[in-house]
PDB file of N, CA and C in Angstrom:
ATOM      1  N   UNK A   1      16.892 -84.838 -42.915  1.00  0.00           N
ATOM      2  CA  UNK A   1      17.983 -85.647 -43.439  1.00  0.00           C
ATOM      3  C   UNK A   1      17.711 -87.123 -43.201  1.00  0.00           C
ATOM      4  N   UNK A   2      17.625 -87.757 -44.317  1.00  0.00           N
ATOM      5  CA  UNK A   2      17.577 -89.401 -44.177  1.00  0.00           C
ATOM      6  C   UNK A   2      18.638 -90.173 -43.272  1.00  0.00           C
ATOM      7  N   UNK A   3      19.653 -89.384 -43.662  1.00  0.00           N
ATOM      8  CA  UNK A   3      20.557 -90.551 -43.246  1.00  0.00           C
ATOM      9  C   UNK A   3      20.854 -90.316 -41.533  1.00  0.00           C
ATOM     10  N   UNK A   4      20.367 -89.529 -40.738  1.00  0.00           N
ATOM     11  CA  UNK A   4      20.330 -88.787 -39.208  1.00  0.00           C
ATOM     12  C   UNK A   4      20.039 -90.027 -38.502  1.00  0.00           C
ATOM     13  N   UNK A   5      21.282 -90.078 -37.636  1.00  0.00           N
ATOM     14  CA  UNK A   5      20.540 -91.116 -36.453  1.00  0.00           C
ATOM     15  C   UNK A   5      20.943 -90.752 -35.436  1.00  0.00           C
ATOM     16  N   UNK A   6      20.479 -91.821 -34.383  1.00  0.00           N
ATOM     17  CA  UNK A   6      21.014 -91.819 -33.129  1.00  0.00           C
ATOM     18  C   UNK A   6      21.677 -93.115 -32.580  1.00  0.00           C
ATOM     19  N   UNK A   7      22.734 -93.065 -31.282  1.00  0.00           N
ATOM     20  CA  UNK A   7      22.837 -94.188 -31.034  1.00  0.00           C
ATOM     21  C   UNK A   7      21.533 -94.931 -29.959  1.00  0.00           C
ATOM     22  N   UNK A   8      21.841 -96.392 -29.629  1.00  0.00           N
ATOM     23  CA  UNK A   8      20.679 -97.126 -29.336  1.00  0.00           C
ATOM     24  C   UNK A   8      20.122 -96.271 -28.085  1.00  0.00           C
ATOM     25  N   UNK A   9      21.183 -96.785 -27.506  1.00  0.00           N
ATOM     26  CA  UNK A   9      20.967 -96.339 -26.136  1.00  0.00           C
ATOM     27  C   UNK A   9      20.659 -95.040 -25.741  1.00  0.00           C
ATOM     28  N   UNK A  10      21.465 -93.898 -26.053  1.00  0.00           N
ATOM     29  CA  UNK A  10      20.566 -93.206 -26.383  1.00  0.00           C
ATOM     30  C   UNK A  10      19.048 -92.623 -26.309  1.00  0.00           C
ATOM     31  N   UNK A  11      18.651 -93.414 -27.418  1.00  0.00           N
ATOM     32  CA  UNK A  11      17.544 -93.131 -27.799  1.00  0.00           C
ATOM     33  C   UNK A  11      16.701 -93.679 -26.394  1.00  0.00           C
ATOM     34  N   UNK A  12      16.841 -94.868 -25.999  1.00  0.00           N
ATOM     35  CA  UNK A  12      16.164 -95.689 -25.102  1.00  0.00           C
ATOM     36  C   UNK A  12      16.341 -94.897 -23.427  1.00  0.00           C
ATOM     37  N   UNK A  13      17.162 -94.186 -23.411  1.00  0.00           N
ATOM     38  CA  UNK A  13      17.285 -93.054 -22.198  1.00  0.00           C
ATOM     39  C   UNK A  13      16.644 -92.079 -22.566  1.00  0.00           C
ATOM     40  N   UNK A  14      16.534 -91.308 -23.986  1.00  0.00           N
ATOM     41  CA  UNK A  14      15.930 -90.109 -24.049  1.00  0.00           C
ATOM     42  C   UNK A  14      14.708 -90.135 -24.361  1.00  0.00           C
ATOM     43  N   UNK A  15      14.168 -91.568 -24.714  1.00  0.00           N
ATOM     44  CA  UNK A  15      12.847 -91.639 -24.779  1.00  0.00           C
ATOM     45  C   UNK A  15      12.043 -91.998 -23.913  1.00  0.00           C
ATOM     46  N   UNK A  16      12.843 -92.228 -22.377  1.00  0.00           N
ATOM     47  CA  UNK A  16      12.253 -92.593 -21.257  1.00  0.00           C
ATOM     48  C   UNK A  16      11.656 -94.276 -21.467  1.00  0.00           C
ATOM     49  N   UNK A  17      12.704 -95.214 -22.188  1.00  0.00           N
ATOM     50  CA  UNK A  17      12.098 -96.205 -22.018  1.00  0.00           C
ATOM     51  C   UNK A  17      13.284 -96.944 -20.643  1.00  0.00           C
ATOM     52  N   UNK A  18      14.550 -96.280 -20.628  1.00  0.00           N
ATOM     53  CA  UNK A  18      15.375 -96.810 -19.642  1.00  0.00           C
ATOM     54  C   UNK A  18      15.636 -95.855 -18.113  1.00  0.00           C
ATOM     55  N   UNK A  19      15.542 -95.875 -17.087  1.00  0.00           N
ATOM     56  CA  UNK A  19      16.101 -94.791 -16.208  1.00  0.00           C
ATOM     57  C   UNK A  19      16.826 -94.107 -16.513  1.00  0.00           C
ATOM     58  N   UNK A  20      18.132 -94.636 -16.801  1.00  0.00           N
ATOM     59  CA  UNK A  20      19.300 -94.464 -16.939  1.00  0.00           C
ATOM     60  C   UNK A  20      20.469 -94.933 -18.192  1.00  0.00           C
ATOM     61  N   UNK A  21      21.368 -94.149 -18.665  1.00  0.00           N
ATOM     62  CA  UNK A  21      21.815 -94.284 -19.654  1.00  0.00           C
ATOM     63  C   UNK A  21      22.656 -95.980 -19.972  1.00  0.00           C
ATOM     64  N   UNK A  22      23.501 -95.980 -18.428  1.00  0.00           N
ATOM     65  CA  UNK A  22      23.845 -97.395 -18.236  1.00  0.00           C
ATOM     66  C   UNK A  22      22.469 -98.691 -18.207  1.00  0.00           C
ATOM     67  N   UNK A  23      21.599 -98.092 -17.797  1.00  0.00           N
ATOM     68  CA  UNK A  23      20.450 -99.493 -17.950  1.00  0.00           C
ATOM     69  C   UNK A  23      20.135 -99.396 -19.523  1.00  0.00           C
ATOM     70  N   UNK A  24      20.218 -98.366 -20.108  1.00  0.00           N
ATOM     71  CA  UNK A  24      20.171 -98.546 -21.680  1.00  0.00           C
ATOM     72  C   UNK A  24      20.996 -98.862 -22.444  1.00  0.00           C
ATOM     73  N   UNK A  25      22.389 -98.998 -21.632  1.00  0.00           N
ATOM     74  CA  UNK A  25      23.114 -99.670 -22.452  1.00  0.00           C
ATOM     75  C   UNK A  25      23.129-100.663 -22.372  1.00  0.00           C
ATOM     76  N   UNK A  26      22.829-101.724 -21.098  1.00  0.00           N
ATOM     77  CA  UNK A  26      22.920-103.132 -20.534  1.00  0.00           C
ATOM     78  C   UNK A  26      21.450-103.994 -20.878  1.00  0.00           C
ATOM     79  N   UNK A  27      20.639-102.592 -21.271  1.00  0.00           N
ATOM     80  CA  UNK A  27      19.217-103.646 -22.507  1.00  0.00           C
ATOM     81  C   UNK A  27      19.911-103.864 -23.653  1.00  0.00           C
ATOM     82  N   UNK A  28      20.600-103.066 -24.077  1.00  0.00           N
ATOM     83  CA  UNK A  28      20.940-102.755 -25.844  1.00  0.00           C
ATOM     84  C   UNK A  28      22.270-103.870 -25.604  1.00  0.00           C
ATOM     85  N   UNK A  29      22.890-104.427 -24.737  1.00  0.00           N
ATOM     86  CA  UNK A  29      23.977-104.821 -24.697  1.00  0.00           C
ATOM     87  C   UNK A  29      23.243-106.880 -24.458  1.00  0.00           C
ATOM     88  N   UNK A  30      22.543-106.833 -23.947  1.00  0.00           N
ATOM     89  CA  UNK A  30      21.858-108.141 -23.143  1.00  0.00           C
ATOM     90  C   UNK A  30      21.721-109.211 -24.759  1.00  0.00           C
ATOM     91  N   UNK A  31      21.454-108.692 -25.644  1.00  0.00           N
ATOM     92  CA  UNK A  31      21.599-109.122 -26.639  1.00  0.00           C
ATOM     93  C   UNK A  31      19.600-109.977 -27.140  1.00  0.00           C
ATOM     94  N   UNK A  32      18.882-109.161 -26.031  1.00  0.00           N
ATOM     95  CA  UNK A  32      17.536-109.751 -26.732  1.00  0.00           C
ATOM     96  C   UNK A  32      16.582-108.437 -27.098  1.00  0.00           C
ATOM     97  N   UNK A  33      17.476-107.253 -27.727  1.00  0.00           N
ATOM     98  CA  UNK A  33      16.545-106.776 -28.143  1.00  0.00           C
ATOM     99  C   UNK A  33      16.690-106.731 -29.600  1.00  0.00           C
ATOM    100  N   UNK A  34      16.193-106.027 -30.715  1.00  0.00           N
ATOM    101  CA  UNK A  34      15.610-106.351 -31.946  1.00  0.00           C
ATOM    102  C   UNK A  34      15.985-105.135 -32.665  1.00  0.00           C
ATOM    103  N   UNK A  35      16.836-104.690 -33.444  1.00  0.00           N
ATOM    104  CA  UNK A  35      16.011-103.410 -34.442  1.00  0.00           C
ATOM    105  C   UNK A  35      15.672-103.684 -35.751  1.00  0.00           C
ATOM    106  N   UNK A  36      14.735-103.025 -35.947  1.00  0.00           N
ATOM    107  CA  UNK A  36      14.617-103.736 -37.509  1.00  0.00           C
ATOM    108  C   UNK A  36      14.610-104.803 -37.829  1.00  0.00           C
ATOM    109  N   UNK A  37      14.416-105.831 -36.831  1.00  0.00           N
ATOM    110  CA  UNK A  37      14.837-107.705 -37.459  1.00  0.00           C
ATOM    111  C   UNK A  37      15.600-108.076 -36.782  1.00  0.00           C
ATOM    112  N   UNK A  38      16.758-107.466 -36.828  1.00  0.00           N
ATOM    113  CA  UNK A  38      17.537-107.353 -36.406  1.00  0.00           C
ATOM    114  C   UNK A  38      18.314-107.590 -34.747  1.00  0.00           C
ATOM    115  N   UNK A  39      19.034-108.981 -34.202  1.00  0.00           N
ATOM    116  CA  UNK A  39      19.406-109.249 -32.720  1.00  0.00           C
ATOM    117  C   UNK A  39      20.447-108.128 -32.815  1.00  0.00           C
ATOM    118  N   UNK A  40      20.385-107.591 -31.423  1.00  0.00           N
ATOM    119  CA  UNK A  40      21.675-106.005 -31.361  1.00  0.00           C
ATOM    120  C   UNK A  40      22.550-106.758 -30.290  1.00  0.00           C
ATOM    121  N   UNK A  41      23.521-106.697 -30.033  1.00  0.00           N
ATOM    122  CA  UNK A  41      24.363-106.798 -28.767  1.00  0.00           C
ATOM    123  C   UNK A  41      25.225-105.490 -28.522  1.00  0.00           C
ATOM    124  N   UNK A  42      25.152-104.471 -29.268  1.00  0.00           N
ATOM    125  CA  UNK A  42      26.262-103.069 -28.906  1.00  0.00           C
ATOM    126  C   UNK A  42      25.034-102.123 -28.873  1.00  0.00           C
ATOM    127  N   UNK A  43      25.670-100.948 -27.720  1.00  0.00           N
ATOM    128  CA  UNK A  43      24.681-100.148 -27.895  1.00  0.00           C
ATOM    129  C   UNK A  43      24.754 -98.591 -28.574  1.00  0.00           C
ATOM    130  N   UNK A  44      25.882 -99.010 -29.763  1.00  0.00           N
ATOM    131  CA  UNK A  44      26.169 -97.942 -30.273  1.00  0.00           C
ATOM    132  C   UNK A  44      25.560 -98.107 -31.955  1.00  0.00           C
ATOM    133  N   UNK A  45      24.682 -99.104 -31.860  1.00  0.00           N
ATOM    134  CA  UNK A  45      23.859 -99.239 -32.744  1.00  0.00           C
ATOM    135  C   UNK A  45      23.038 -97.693 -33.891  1.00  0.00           C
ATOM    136  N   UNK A  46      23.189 -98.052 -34.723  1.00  0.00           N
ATOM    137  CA  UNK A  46      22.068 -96.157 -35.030  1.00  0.00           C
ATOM    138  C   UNK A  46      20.478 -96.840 -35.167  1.00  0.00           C
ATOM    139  N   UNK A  47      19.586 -95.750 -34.590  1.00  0.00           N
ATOM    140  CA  UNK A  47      18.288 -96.035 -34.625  1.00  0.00           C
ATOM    141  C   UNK A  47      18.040 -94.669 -35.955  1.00  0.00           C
ATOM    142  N   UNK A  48      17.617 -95.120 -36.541  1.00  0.00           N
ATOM    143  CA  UNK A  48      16.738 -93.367 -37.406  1.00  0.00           C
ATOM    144  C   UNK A  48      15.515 -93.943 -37.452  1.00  0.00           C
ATOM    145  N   UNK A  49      14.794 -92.505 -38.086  1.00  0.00           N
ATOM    146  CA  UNK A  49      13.359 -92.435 -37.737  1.00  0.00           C
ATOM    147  C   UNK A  49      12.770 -93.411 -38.791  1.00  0.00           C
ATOM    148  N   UNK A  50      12.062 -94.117 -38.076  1.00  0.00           N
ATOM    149  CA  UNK A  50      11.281 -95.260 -39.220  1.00  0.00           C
ATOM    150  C   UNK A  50      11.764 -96.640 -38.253  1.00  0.00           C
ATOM    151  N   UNK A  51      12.864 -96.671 -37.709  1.00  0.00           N
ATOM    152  CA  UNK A  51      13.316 -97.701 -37.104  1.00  0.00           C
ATOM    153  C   UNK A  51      12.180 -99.017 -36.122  1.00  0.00           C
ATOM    154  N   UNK A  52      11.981 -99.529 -36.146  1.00  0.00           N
ATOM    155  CA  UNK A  52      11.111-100.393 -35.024  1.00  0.00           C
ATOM    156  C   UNK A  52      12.221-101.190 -34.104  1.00  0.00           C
ATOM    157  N   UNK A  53      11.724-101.340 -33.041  1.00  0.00           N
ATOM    158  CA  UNK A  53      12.530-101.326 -32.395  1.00  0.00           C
ATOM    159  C   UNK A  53      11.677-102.649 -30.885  1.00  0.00           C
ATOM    160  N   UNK A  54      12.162-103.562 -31.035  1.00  0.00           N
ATOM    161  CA  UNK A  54      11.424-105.101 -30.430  1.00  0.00           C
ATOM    162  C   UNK A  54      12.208-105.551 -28.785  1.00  0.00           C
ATOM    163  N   UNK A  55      11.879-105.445 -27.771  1.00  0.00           N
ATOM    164  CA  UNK A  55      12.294-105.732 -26.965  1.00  0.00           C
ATOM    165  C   UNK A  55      11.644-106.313 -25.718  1.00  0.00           C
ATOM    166  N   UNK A  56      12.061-107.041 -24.740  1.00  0.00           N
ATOM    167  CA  UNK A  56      11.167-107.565 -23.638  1.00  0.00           C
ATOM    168  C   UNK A  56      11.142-106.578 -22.281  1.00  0.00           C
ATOM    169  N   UNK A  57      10.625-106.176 -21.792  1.00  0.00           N
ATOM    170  CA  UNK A  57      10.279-105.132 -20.375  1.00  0.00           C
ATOM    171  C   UNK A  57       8.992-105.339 -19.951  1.00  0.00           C
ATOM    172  N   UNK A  58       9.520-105.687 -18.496  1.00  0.00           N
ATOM    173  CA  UNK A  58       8.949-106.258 -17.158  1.00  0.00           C
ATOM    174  C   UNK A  58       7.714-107.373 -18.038  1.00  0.00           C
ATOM    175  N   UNK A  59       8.254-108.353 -18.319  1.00  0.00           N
ATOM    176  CA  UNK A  59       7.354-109.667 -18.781  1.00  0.00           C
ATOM    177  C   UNK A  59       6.718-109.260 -19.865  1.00  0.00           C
ATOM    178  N   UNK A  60       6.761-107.981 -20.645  1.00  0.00           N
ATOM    179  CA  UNK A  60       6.006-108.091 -21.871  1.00  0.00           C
ATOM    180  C   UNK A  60       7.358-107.674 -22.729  1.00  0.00           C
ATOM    181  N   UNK A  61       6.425-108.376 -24.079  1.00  0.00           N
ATOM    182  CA  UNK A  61       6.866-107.882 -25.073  1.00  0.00           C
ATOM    183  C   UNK A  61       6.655-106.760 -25.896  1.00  0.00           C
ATOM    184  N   UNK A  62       7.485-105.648 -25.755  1.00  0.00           N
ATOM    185  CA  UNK A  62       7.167-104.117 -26.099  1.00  0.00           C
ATOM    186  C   UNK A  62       7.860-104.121 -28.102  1.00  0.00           C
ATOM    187  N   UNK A  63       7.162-103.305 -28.698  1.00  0.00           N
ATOM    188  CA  UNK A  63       7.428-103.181 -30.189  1.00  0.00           C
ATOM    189  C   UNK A  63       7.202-101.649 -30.384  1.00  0.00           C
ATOM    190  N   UNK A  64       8.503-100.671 -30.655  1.00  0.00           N
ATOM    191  CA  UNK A  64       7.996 -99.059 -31.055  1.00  0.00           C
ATOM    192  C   UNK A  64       8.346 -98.840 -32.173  1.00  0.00           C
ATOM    193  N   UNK A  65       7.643 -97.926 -32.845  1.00  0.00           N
ATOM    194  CA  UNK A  65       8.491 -97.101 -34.136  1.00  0.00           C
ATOM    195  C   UNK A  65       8.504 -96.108 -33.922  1.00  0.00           C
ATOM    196  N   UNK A  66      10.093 -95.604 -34.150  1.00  0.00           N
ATOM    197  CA  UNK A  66      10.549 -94.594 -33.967  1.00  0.00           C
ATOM    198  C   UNK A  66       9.988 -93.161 -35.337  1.00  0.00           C
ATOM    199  N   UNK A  67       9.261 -92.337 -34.217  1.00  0.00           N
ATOM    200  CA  UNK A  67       8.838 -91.797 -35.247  1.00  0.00           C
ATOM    201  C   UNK A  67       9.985 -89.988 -34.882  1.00  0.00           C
ATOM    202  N   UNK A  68      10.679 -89.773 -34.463  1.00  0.00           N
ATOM    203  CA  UNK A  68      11.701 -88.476 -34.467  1.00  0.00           C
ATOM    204  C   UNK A  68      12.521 -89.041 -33.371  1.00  0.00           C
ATOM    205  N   UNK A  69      13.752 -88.227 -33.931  1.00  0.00           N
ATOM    206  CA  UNK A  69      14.905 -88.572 -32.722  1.00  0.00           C
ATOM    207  C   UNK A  69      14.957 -86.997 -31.570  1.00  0.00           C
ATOM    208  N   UNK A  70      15.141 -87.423 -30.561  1.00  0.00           N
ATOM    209  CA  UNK A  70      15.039 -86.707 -29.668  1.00  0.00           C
ATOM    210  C   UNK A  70      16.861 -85.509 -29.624  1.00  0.00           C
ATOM    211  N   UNK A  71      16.397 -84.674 -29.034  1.00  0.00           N
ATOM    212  CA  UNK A  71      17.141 -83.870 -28.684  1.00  0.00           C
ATOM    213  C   UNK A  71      18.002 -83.677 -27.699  1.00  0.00           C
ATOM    214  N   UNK A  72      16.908 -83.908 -26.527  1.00  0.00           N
ATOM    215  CA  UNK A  72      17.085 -83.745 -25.293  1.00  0.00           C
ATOM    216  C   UNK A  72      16.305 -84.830 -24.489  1.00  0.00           C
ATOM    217  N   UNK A  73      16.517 -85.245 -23.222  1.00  0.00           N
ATOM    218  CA  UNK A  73      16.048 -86.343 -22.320  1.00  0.00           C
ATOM    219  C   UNK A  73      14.977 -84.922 -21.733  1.00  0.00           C
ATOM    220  N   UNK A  74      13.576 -84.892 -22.323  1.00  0.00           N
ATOM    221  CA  UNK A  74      12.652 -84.192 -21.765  1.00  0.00           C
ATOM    222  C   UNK A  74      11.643 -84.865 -20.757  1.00  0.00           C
ATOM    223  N   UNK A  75      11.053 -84.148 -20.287  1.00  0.00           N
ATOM    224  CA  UNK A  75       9.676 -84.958 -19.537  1.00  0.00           C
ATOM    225  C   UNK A  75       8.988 -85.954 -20.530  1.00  0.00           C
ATOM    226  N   UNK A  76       8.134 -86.643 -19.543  1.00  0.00           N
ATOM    227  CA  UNK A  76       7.757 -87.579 -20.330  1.00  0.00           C
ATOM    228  C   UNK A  76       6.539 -87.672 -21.459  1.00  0.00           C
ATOM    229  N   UNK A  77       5.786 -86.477 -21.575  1.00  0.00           N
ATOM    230  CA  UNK A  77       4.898 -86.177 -22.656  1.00  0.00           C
ATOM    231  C   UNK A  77       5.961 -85.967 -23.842  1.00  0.00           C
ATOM    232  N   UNK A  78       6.613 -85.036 -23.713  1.00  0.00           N
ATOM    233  CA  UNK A  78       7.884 -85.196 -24.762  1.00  0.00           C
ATOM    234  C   UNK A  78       8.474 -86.100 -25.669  1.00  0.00           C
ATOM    235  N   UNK A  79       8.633 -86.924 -24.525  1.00  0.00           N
ATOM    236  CA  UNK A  79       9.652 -88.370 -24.918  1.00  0.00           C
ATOM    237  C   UNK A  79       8.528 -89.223 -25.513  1.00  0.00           C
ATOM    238  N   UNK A  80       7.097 -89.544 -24.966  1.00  0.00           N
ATOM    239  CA  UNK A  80       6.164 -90.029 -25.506  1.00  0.00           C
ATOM    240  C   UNK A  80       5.804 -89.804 -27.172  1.00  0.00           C
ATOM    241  N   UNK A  81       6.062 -88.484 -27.519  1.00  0.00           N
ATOM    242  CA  UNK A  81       5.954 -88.377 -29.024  1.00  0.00           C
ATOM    243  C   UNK A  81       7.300 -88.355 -30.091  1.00  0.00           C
ATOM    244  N   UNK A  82       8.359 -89.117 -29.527  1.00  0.00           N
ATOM    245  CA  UNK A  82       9.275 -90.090 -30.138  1.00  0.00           C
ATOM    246  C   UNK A  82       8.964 -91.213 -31.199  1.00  0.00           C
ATOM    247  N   UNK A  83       8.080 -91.571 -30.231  1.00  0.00           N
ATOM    248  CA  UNK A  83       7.870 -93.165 -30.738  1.00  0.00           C
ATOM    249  C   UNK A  83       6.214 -93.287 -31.275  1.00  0.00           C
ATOM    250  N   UNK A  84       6.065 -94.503 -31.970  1.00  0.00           N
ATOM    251  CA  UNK A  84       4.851 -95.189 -31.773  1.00  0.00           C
ATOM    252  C   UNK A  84       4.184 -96.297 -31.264  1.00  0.00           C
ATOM    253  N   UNK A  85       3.659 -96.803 -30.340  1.00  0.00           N
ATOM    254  CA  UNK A  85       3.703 -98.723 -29.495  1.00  0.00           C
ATOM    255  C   UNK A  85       3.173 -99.172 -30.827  1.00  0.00           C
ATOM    256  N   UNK A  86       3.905-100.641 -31.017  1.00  0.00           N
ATOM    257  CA  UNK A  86       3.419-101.305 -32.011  1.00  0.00           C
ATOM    258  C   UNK A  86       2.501-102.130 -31.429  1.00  0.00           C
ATOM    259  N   UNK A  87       1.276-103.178 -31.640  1.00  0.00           N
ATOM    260  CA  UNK A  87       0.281-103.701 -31.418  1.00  0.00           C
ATOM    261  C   UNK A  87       1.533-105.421 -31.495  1.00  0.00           C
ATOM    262  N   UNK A  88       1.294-106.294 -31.207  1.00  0.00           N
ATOM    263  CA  UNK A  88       2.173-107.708 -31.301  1.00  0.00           C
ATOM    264  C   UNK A  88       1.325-108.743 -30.920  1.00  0.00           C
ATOM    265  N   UNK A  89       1.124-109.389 -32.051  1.00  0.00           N
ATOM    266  CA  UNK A  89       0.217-110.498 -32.141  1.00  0.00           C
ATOM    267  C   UNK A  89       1.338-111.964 -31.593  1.00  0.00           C
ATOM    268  N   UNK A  90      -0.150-112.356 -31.006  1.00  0.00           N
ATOM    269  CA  UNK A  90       0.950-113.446 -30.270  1.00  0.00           C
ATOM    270  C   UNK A  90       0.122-115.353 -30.868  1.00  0.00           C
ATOM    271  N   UNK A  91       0.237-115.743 -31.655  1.00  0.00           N
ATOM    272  CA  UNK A  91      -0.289-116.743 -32.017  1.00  0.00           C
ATOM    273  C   UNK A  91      -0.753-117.572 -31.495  1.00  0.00           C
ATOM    274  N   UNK A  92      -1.956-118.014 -31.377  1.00  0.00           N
ATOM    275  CA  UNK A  92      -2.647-119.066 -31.093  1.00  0.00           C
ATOM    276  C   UNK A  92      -2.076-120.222 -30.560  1.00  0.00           C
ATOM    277  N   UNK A  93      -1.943-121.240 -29.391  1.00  0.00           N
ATOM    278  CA  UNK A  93      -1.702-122.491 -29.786  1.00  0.00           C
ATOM    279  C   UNK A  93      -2.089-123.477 -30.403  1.00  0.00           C
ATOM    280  N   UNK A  94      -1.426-124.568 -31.247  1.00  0.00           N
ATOM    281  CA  UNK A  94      -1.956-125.431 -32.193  1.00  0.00           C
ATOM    282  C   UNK A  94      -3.050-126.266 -31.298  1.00  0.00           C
ATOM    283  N   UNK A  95      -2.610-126.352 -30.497  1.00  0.00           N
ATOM    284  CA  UNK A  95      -3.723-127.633 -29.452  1.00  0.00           C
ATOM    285  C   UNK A  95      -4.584-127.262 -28.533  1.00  0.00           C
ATOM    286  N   UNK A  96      -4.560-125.603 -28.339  1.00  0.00           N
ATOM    287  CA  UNK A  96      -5.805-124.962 -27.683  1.00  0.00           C
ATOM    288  C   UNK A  96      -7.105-125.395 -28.009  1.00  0.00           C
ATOM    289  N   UNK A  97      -8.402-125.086 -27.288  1.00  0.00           N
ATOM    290  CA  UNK A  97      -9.393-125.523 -27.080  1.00  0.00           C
ATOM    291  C   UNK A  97      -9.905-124.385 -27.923  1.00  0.00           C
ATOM    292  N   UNK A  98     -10.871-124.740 -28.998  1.00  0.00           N
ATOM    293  CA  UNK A  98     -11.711-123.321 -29.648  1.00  0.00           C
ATOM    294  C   UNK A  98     -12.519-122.908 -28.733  1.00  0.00           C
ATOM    295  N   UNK A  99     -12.943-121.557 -28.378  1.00  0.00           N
ATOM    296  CA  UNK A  99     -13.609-120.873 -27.286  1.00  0.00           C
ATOM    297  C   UNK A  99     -15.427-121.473 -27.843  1.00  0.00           C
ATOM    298  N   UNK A 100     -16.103-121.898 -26.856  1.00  0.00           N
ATOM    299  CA  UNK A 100     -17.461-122.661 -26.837  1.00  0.00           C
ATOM    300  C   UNK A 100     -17.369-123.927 -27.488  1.00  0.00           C
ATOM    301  N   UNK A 101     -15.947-124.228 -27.418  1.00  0.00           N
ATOM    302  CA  UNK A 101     -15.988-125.804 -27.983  1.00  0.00           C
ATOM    303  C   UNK A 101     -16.085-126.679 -26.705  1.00  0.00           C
TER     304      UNK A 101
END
């Protein structure tokens, strides 16, 4: 079904990206994470599958696509085939030094 989702938080507990359901709501609530483009501040947001999903954890910047919604909060091989890590290019600075310059 296309139109199947989940809420944010949720997803971010059952995919083992948060401990806990309250720390997934207080990422999804903090107001710097991303879906789709998209700034979230509620965490009753719907994620469905296809979703990307942009957020900051422990000093990096993490990017997933949601590739199935979970069922259950399983172990973590489980929860691992949720998602996909997106790769996040981080641009050059204009006034950096070219490498062997």
């Amino acid at each position: 079904m296309a139109d199947e989702s989940i809420r944010l938080d949720r997803f971010l507990w059952f995919a083992r990206i948060a401990k806990t359901r309250s720390a997934a709501q207080a990422m999804a609530e903090k107001g710097t994470l991303r879906l789709d483009g998209r700034r979230i501040e509620r965490s009753a947001a719907p994620v469905r599958i296809g979703s990307v999903i942009v957020f900051p954890l422990h000093g990096k910047v993490r990017a997933l696509r949601v590739e199935a919604l979970p069922r259950r909060r399983g172990p973590p091989d489980e929860a691992a085939t949720l998602y996909t890590p997106l790769e996040i290019h981080t641009p050059k600075p204009v006034d950096a030094p070219e490498p062997g310059a």
